[in-house]
C-alpha atoms as a PDB file:
ATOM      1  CA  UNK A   1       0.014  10.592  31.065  1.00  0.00           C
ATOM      2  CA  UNK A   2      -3.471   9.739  33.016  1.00  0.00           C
ATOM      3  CA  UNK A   3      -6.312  11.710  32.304  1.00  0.00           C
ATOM      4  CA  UNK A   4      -7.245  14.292  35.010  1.00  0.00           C
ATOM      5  CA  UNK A   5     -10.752  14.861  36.143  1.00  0.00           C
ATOM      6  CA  UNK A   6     -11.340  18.582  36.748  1.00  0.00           C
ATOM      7  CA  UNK A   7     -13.925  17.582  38.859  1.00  0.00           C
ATOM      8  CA  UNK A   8     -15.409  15.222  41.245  1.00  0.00           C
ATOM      9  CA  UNK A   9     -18.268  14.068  38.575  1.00  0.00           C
ATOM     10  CA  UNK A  10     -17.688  10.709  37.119  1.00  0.00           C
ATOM     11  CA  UNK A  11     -15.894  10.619  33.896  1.00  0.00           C
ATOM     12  CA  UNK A  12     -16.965   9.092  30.919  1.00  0.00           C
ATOM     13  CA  UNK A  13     -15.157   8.009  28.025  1.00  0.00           C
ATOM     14  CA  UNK A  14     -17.084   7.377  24.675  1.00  0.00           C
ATOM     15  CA  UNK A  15     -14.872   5.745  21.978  1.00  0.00           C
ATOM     16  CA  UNK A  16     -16.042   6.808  18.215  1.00  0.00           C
ATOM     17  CA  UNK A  17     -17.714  10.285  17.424  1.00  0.00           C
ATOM     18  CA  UNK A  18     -19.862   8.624  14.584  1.00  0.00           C
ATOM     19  CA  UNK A  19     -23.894   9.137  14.773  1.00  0.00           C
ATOM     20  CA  UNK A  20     -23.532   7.499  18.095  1.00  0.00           C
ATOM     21  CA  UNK A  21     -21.180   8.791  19.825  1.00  0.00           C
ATOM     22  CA  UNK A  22     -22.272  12.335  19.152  1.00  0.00           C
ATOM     23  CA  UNK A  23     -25.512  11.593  19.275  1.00  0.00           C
ATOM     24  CA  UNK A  24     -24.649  10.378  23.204  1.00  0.00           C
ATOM     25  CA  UNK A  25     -22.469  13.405  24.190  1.00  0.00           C
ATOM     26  CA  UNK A  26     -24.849  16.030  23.203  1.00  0.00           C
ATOM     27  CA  UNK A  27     -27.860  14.235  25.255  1.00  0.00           C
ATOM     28  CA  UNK A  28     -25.660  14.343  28.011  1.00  0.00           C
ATOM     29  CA  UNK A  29     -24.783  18.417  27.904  1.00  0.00           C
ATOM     30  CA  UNK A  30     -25.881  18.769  31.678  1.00  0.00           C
ATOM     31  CA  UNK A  31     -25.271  15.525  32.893  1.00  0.00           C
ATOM     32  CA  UNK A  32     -23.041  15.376  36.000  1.00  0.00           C
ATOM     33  CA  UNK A  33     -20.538  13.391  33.781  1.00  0.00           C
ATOM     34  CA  UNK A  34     -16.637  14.782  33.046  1.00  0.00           C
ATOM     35  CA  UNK A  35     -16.804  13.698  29.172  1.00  0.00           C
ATOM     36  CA  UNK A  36     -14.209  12.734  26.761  1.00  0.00           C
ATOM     37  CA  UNK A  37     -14.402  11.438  23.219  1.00  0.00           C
ATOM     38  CA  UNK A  38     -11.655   9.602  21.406  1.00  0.00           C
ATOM     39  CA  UNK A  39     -11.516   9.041  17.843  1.00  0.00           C
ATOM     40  CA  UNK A  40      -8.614   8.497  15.462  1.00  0.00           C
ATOM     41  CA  UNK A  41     -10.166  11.480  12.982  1.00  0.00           C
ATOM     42  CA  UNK A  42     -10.706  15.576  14.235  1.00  0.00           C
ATOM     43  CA  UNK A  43     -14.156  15.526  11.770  1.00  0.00           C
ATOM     44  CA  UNK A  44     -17.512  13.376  12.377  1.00  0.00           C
ATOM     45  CA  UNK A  45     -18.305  12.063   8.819  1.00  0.00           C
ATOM     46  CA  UNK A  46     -22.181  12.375   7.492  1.00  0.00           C
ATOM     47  CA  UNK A  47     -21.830   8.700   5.663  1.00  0.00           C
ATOM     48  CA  UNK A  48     -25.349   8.956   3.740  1.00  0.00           C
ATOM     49  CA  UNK A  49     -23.684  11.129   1.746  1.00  0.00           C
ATOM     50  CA  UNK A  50     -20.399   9.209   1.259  1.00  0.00           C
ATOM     51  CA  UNK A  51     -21.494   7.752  -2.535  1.00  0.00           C
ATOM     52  CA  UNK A  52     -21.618  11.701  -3.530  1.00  0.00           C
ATOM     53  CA  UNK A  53     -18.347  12.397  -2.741  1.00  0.00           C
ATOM     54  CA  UNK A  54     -17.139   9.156  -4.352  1.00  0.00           C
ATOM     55  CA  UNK A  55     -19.166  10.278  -7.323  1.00  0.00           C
ATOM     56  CA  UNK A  56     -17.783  13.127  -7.303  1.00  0.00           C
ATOM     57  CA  UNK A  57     -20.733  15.080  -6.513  1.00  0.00           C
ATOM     58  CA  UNK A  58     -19.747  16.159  -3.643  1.00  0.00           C
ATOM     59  CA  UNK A  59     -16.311  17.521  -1.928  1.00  0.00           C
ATOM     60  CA  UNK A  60     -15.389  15.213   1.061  1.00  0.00           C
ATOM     61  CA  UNK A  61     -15.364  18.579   3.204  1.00  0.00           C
ATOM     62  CA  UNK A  62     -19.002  19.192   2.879  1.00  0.00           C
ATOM     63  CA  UNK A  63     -19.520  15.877   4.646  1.00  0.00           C
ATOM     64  CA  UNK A  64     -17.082  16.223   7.128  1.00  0.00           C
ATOM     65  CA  UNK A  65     -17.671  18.839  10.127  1.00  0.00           C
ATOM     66  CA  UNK A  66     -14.512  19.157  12.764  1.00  0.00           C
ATOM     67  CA  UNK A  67     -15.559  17.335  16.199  1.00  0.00           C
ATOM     68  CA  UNK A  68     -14.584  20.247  18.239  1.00  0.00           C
ATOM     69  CA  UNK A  69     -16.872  22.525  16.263  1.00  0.00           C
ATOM     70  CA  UNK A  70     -19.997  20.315  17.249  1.00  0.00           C
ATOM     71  CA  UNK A  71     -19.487  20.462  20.439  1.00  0.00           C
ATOM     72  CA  UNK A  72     -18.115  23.382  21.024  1.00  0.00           C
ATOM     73  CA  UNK A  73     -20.820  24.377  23.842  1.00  0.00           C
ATOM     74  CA  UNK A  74     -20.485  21.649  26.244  1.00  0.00           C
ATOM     75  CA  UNK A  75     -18.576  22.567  29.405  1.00  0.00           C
ATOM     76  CA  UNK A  76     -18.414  18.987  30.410  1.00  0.00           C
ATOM     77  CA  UNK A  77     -16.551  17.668  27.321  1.00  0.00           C
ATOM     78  CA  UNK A  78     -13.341  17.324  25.751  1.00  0.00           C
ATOM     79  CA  UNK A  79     -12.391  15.854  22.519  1.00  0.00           C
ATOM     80  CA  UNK A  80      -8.549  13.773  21.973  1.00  0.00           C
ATOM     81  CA  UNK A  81      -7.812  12.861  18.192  1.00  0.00           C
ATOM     82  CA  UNK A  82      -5.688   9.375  18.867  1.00  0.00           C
ATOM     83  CA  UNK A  83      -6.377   5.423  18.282  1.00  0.00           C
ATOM     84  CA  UNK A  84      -6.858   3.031  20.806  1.00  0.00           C
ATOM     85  CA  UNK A  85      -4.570   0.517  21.316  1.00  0.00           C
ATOM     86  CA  UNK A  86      -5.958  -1.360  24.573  1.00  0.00           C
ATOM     87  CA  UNK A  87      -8.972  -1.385  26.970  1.00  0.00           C
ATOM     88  CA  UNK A  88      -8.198  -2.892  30.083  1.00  0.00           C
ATOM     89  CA  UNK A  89     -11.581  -3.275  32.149  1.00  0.00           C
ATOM     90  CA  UNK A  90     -10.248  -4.405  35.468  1.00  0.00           C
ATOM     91  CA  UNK A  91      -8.209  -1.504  35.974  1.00  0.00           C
ATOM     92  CA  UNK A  92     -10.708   0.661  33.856  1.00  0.00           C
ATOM     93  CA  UNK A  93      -8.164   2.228  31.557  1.00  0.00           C
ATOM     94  CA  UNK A  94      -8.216   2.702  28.266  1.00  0.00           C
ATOM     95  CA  UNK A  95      -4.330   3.157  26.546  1.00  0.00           C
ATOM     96  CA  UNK A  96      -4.233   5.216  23.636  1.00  0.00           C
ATOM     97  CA  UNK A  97      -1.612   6.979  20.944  1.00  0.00           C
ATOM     98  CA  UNK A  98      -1.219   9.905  23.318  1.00  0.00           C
ATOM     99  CA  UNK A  99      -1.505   8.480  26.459  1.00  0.00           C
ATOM    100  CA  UNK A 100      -3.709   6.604  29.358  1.00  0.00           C
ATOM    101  CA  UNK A 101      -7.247   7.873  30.344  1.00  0.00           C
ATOM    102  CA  UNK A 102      -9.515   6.064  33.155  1.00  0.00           C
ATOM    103  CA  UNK A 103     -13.177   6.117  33.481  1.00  0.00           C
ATOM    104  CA  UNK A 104     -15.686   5.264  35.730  1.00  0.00           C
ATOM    105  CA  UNK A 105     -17.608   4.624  32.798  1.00  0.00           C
ATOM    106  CA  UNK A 106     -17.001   3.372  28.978  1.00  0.00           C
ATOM    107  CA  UNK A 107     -18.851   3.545  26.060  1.00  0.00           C
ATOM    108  CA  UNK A 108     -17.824   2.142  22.634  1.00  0.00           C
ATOM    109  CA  UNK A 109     -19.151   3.774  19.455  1.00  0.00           C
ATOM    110  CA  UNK A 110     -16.598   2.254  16.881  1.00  0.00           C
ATOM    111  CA  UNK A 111     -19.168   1.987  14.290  1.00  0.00           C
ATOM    112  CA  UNK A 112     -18.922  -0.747  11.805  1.00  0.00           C
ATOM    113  CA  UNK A 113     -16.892  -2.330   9.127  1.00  0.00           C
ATOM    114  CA  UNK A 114     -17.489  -3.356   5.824  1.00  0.00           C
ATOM    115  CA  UNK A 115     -18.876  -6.780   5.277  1.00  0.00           C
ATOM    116  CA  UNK A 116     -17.724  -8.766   2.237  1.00  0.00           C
ATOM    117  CA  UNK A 117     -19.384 -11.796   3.813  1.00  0.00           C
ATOM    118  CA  UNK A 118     -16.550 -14.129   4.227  1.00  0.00           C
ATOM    119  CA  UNK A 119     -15.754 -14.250   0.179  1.00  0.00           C
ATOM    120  CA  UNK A 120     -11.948 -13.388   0.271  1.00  0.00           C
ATOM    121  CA  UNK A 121     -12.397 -12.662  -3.810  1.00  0.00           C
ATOM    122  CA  UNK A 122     -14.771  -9.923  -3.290  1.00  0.00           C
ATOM    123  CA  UNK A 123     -12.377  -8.584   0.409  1.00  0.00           C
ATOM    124  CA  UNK A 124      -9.659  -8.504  -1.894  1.00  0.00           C
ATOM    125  CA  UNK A 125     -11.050  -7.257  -5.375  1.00  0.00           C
ATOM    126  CA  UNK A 126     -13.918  -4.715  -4.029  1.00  0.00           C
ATOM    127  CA  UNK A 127     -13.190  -1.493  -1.750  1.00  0.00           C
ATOM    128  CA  UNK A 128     -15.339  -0.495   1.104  1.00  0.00           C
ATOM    129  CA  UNK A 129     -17.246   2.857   1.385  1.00  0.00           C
ATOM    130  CA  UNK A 130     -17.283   3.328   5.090  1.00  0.00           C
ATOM    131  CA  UNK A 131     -15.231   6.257   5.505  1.00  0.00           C
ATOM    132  CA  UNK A 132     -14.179   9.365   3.408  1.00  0.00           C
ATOM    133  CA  UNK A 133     -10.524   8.416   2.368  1.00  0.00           C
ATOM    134  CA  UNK A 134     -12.051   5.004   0.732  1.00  0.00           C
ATOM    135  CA  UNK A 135     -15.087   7.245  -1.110  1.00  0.00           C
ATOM    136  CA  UNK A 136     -11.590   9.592  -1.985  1.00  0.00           C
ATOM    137  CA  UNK A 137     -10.256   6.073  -3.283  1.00  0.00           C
ATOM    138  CA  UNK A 138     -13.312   5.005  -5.356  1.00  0.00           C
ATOM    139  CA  UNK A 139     -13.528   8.513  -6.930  1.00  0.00           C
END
């Protein structure tokens, strides 16, 4: 399955809808871009908050809003929950869970991972905060 432009405007592909990737899409609401987001999750995750939820403070759905929700006013975008399993830049492709999408243009937004600063004690000992199943995990 390749992704079909409904249009002749050049399409876009961000990976990640963290603070970036979001942040991105909505500035480009009347751009002349076709837009689509992959990410492996359907909800954008507020992670300031993420020690509340693990504190129990918070439930994890009060941090989490549903992607398609945010931007549910932009005509020029489209939102695909699946992982990506290979980026091939020559051919400008990008191969995911659910199928193959080309772009004229990539962005990645991954985000970032936690650092345990090359001590394998603390990698294998501590847990990571980074996403709302771990702060689930540390609760």
């Amino acid at each position: 399955m390749t992704q079909q432009s409904p249009s002749r405007n050049p399409k876009l592909i961000i990976i990640g809808a963290g603070f970036a990737g979001i942040e991105l899409a909505q500035k480009l609401k009347h751009a002349p871009y076709d837009i689509t987001i992959l990410d492996r999750h359907n909800y954008h995750t507020f992670q300031p908050l993420l020690y509340q939820v693990a504190t129990g403070g918070l439930e994890a759905e009060t941090i989490a809003f549903p992607i398609r929700k945010i931007l549910q006013d932009q005509k020029n975008i489209h939102f695909i929950m699946a992982d990506v399993l290979t980026i091939n830049p020559d051919k400008k492709t990008v191969e995911t869970s659910v199928g193959l999408f080309d772009f004229d243009i990539l962005v990645l937004a991954t985000g970032a991972t936690t650092n345990f600063f090359n001590d394998k004690q603390i990698e294998h000992f501590a847990m990571g905060m980074k996403s709302v199943p771990e702060a689930l995990s540390l609760r």
